[in-house]
Protein backbone atom coordinates (compact mmCIF):
# COMPACT_ATOMS: atom_id res chain seq x y z
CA UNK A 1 86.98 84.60 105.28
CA UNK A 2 86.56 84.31 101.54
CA UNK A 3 89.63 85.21 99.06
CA UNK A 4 89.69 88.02 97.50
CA UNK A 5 89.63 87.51 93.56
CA UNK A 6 90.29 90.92 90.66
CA UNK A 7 89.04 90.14 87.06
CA UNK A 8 90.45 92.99 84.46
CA UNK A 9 88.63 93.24 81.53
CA UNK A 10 87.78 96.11 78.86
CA UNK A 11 84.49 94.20 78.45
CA UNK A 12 81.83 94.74 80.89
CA UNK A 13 79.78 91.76 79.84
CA UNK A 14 83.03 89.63 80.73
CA UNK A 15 83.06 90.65 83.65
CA UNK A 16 79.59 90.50 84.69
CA UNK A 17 79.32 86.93 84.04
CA UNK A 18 82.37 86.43 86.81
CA UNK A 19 80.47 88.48 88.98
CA UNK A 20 77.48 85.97 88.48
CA UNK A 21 79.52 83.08 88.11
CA UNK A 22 81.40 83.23 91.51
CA UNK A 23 79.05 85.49 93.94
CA UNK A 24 79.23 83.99 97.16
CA UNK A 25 82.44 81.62 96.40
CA UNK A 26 84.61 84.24 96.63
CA UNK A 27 85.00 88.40 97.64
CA UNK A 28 85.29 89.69 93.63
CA UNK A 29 86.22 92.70 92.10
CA UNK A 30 86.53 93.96 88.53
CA UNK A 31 88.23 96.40 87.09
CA UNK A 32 87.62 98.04 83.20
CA UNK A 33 90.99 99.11 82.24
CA UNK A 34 94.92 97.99 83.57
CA UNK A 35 94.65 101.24 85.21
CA UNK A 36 91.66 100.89 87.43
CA UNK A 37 93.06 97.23 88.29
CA UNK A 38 96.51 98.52 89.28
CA UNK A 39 93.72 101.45 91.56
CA UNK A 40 92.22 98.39 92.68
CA UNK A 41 95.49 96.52 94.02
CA UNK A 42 96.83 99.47 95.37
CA UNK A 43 93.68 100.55 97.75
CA UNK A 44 91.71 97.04 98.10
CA UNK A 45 93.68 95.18 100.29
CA UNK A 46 95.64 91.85 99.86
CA UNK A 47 94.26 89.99 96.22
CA UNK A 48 94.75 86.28 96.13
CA UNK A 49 94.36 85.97 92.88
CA UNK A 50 94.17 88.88 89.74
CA UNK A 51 92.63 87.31 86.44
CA UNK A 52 93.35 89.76 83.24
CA UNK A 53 92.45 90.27 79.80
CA UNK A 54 95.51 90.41 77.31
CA UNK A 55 93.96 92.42 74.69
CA UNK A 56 93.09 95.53 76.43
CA UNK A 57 93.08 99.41 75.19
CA UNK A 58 96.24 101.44 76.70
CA UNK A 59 97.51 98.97 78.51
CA UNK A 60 97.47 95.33 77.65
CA UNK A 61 96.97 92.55 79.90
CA UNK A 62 100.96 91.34 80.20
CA UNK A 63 101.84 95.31 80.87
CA UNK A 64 99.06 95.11 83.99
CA UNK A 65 100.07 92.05 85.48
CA UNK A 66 104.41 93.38 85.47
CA UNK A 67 103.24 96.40 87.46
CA UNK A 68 100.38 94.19 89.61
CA UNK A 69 103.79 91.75 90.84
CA UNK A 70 105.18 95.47 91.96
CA UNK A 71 102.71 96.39 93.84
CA UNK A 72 101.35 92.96 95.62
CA UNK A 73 103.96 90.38 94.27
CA UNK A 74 102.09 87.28 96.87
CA UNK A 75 99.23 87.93 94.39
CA UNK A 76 98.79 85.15 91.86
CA UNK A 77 98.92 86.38 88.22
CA UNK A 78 96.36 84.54 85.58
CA UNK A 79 96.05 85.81 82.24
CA UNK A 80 93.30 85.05 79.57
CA UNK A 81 93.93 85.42 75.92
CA UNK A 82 92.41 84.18 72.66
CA UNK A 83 93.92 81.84 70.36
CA UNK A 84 96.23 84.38 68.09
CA UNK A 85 98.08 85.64 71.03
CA UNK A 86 98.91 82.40 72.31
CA UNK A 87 102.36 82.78 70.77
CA UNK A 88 103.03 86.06 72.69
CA UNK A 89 101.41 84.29 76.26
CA UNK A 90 103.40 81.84 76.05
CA UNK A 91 106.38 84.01 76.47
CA UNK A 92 105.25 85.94 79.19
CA UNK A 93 104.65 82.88 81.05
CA UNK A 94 108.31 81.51 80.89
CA UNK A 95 109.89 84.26 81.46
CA UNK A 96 107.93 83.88 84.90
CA UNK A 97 105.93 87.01 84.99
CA UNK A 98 102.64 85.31 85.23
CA UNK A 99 101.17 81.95 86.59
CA UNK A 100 99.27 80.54 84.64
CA UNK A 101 97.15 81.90 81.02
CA UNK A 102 93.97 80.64 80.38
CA UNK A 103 92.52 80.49 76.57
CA UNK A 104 89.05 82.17 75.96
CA UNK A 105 86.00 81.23 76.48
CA UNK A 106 86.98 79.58 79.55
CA UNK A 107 84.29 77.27 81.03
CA UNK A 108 83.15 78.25 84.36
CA UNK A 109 84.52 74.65 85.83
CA UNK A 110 87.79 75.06 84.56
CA UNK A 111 88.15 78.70 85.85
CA UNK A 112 87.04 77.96 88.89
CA UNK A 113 89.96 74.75 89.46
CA UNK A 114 92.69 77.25 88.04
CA UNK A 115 91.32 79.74 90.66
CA UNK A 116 91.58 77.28 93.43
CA UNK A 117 94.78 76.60 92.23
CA UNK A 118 95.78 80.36 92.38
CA UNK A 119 94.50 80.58 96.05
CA UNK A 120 96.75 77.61 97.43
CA UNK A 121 99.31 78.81 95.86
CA UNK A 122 99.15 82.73 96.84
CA UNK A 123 98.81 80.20 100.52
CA UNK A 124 101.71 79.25 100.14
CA UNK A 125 103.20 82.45 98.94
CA UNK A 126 102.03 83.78 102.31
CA UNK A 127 103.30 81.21 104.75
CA UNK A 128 106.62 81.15 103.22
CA UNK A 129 107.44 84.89 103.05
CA UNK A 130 105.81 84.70 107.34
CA UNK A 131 108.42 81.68 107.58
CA UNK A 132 111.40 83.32 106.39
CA UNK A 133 110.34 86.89 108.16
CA UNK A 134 110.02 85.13 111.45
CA UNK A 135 113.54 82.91 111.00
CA UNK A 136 115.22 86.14 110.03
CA UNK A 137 114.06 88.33 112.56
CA UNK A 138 114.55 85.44 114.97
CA UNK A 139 118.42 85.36 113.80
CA UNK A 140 118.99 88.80 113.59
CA UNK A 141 117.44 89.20 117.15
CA UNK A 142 120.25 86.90 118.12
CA UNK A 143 122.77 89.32 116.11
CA UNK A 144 121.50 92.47 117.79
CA UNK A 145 121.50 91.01 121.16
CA UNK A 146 125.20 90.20 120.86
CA UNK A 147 125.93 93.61 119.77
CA UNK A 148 124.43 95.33 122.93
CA UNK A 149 126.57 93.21 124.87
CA UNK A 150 129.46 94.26 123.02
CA UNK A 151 129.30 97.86 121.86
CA UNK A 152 126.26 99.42 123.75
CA UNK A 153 126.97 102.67 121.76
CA UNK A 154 127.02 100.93 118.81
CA UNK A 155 123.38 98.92 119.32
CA UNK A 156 121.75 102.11 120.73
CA UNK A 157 122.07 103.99 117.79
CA UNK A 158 121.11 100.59 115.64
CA UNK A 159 117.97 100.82 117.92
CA UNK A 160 117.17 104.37 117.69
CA UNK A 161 117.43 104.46 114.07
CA UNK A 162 115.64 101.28 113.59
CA UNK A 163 112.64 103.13 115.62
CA UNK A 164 112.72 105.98 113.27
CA UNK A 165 112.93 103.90 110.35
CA UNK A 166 109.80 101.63 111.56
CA UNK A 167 107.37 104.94 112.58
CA UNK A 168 108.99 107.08 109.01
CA UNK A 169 108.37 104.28 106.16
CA UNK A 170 104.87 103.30 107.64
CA UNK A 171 104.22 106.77 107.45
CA UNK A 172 105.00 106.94 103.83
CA UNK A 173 102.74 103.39 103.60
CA UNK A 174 105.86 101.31 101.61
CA UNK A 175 105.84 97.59 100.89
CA UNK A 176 108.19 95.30 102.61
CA UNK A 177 108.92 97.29 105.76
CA UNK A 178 110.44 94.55 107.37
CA UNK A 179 113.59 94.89 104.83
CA UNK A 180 114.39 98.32 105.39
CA UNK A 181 113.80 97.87 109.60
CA UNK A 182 116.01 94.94 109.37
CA UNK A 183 118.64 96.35 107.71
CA UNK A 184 118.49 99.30 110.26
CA UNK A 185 119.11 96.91 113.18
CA UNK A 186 121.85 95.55 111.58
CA UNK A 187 123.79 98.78 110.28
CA UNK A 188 125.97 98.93 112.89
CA UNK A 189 127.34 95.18 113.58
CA UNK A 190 130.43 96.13 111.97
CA UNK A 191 131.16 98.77 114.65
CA UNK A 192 132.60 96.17 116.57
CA UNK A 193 135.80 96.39 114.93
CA UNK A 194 135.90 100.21 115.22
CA UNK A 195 137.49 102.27 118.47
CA UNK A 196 134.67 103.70 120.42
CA UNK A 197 136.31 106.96 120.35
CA UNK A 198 135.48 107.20 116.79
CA UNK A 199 132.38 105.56 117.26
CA UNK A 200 131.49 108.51 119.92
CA UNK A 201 131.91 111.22 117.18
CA UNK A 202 130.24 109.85 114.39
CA UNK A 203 127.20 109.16 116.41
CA UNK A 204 127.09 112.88 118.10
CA UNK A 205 128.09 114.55 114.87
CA UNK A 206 131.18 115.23 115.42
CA UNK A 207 133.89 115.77 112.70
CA UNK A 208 135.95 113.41 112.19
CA UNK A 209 139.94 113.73 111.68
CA UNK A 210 141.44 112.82 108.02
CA UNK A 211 142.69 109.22 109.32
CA UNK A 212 139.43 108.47 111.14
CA UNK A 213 137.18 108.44 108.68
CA UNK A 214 138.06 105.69 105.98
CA UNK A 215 137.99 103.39 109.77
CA UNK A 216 134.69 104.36 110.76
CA UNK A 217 133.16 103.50 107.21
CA UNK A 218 134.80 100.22 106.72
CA UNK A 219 131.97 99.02 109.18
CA UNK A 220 129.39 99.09 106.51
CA UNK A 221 131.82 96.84 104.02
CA UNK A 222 131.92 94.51 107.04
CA UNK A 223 128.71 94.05 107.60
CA UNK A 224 127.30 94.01 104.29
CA UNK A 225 129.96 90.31 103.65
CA UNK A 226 129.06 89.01 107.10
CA UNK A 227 125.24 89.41 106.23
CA UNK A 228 125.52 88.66 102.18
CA UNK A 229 126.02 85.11 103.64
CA UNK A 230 122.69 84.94 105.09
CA UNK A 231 120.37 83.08 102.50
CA UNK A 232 117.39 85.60 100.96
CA UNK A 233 119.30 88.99 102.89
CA UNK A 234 121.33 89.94 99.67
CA UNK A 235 118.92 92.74 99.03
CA UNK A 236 119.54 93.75 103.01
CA UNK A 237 123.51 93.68 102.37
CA UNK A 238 122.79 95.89 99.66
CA UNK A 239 121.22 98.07 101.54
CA UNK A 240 123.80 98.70 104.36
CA UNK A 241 126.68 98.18 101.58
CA UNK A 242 125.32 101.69 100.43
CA UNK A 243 124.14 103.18 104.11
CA UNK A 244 126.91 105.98 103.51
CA UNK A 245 126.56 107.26 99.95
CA UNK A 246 125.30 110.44 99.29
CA UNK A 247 122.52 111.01 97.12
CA UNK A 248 125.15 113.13 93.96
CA UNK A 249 127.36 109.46 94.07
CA UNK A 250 129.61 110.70 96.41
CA UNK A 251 130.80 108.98 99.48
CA UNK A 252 131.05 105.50 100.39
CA UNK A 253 131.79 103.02 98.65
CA UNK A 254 133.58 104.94 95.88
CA UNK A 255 131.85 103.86 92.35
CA UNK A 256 130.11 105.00 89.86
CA UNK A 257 126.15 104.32 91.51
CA UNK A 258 124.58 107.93 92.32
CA UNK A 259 120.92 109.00 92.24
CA UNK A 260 117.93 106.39 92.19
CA UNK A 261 120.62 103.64 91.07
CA UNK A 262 121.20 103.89 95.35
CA UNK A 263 119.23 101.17 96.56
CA UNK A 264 116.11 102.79 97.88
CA UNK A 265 116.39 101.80 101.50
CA UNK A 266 119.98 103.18 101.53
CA UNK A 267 118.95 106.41 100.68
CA UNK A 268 116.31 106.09 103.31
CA UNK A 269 119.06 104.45 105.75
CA UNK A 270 121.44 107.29 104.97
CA UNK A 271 119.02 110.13 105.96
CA UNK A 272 117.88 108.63 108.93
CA UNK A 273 121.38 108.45 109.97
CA UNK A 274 122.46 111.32 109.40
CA UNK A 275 119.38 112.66 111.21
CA UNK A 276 119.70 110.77 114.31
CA UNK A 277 123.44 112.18 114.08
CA UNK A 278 122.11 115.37 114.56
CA UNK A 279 119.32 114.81 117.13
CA UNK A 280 122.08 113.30 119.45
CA UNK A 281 124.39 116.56 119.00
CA UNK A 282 121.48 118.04 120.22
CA UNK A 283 120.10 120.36 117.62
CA UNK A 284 116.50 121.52 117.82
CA UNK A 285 114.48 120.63 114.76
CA UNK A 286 114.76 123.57 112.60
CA UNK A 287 118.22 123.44 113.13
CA UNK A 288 118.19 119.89 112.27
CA UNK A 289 116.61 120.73 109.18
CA UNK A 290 118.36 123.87 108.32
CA UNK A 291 121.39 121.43 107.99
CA UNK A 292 119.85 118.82 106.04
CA UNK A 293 118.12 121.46 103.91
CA UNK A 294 122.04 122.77 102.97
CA UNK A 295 123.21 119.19 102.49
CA UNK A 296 120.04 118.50 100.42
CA UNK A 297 121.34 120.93 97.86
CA UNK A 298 124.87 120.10 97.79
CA UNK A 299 123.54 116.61 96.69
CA UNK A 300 124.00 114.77 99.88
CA UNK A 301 120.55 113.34 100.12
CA UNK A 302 116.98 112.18 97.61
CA UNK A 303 114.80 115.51 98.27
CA UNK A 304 111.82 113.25 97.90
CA UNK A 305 112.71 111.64 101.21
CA UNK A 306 113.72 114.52 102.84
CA UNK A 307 110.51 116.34 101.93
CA UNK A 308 108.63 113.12 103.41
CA UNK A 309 110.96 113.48 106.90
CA UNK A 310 109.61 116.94 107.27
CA UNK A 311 106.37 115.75 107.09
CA UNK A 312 106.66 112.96 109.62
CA UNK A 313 106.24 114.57 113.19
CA UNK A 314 108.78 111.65 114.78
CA UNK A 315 107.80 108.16 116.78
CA UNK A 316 103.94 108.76 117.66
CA UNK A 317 104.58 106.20 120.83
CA UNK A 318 104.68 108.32 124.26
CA UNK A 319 107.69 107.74 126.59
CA UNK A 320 107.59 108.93 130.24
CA UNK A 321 110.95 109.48 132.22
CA UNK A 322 111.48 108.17 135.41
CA UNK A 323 114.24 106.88 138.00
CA UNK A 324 114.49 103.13 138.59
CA UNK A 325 116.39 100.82 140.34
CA UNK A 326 118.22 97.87 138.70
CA UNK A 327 115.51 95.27 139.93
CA UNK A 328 112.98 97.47 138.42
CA UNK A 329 113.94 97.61 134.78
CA UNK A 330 111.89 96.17 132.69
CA UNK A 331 112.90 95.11 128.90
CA UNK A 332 110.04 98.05 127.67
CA UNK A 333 112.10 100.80 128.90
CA UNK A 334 114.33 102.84 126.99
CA UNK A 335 118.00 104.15 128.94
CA UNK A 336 117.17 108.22 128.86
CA UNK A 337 121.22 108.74 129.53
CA UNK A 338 124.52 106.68 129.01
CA UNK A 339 124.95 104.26 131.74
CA UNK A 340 128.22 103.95 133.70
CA UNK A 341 129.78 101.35 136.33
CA UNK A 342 129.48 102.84 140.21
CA UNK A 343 133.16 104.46 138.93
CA UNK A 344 131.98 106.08 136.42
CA UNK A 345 134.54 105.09 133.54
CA UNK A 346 132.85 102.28 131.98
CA UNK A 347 129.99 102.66 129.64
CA UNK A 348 127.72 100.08 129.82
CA UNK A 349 124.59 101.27 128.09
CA UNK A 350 123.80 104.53 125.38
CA UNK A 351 121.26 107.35 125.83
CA UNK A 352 118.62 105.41 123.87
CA UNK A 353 119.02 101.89 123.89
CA UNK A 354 116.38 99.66 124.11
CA UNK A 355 116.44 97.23 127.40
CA UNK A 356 116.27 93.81 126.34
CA UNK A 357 116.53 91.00 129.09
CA UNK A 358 120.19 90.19 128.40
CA UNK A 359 121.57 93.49 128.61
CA UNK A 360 119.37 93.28 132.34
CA UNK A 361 121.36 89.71 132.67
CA UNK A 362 124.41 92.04 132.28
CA UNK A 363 123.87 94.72 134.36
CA UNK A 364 122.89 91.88 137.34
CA UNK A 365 126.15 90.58 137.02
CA UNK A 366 128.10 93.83 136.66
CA UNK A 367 126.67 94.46 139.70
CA UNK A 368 127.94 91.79 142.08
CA UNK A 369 131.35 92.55 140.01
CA UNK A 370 132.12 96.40 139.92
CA UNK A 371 128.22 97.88 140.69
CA UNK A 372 126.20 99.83 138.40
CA UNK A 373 125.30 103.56 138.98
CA UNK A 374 122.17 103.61 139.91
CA UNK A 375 119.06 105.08 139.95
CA UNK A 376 118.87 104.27 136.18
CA UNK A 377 117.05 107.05 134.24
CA UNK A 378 115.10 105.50 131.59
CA UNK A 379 111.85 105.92 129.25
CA UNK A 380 108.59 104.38 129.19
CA UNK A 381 105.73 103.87 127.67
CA UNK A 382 102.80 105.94 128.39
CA UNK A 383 99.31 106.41 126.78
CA UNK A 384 99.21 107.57 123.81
């Protein structure tokens, strides 16, 4: 498949000699102003490479190629500019905004190597960010496998708010998803170290008594130093640092961040929360929102976000309920109700936790040890 290659330019001429120039080398597209390039980036697809003019009306080329790295930073950033603005381009490029600059005219030869340049790069760019997504998820797998070994109530509600979070942000077509859904499957590690009794109320919106409270949201200060040592998750620790402040600065921690100073996938995080919260107590959905509506004003939560959860209907995937036996679970299926021991005091599994083949490991051996309450009412998928 051939790369995919966006000239800016305010002169048409310019950019019909690319067109000529490298038709059939490469998939190109050109764009007249900054504004139809950043159109361009935003609608087109993945760009290896973006080449822009500096000089340009309204917005000149260094302006462009800032907001280009925000809206497909793997793209490789070239900028051409004439002999006066050197001074200026020269800049830009150490401060690291831009790849390489190019000086005008630029022979065809040499643009083409510093495209081919570009392209292995934005290659590399690519494989790296799949390397490190892959490690991280493989780690955090790890992580989040522990945990439903541990606190079942705990990774249920990690892996019902990591579903909404997946199915609510793709709705709302964001960049780096994989951020905000991994910091929702780790946003309740810390939970570990809090009784489940507390646990229980948080999670079924329950108030909490005076004393309670400051224990249940020390899990979030926990988590946020166990994960801050992970290399490249600092923006994740971030995240579930500020999973409990409200929108008007209150909350936790106590400082002075409020408003869009909140890490955006916080104040995604904290909604979410809050709205599983209130599905588990359960609330219908215009109660659900009645609430959130009277917390929106009080300045508990970004109205932008809540406006976007009204607008998502909820997980498109179709579950179907049905009784199984142990040796029929499979690690698709979803628990439909808390799962107990054949006594019935011990929880072993949350209403809504996803099956995974060593929480099946578990409930084989709890079963030659103490038995496990079965038929086991779980969720499925089913066609769409």
């Amino acid at each position: 498949m051939k790369e995919k290659i966006l000239f800016v330019d305010d002169d048409v001429n310019i950019l019909s000699s690319f067109e000529r120039q490298f038709h059939g080398q490469y998939e190109v597209s050109t764009a007249e102003s900054g504004e139809t390039g950043l159109e361009a980036l935003k609608n087109s697809g993945d760009f290896a490479v973006v080449v822009s003019d500096y000089r340009m009306p309204q917005m000149n080329g260094d302006e462009f190629l800032v907001k280009a790295r925000e809206i497909s930073p793997n793209t490789v950033r070239f900028i051409l500019t004439g002999q006066a603005d050197l001074e200026s381009v020269v800049d830009i490029v150490n401060e690291g905004r831009i790849y390489r600059f190019l000086l005008k005219p630029c022979p065809p030869e040499l643009m083409k190597k510093n495209i081919e340049d570009g392209i292995a790069q934005h290659r590399t760019l690519l494989a790296e960010k799949i390397l490190i997504e892959q490690t991280l998820r493989g780690s955090i797998k790890v992580l989040t496998d522990i945990l439903t070994l541990v606190n079942p109530r705990a990774f249920s509600r990690a892996s019902r708010v990591r579903r909404i979070v997946k199915e609510f942000t793709q709705n709302m077509n964001l960049n780096d998803l994989w951020q905000l859904e991994i910091a929702a499957m780790l946003s309740q590690i810390g939970c570990v170290a809090v009784p489940d009794i507390i646990i229980s109320k948080v999670y079924n919106n329950k108030q909490l008594l005076p004393h309670e409270s400051p224990i249940f949201l020390s899990h979030t200060k926990v988590e946020s130093e166990m994960i801050s040592n992970i290399p490249r998750l600092k923006p994740i620790s971030r995240i579930i640092a500020y999973q409990e402040k409200f929108y008007n600065g209150t909350g936790y921690p106590a400082d002075n961040i409020s408003g869009d100073s909140i890490p955006f996938g916080a104040r995604v995080l904290k909604l979410i929360l809050d709205y599983d919260s209130l599905l588990q107590s359960g609330e219908n959905p215009d109660q659900i929102f009645e609430v959130i509506d009277k917390r929106t004003k009080m300045g508990c939560y970004d109205g932008r976000l809540v406006k976007a959860l009204k607008e998502f209907t909820g997980p498109k995937k179709k579950y179907i309920q049905k009784e199984v036996s142990l040796n029929k679970l499979e690690n698709t299926m979803i628990l439909a109700e808390d799962l107990y021991n054949i006594d019935g005091d011990v929880l072993i599994g949350s209403k809504g936790q996803e099956i995974t083949n060593y929480f099946i490991t578990k409930l084989v051996n709890l079963e030659k040890s103490q038995g496990v309450k079965q038929p086991i009412l779980v969720l499925y998928p089913g066609d769409e």
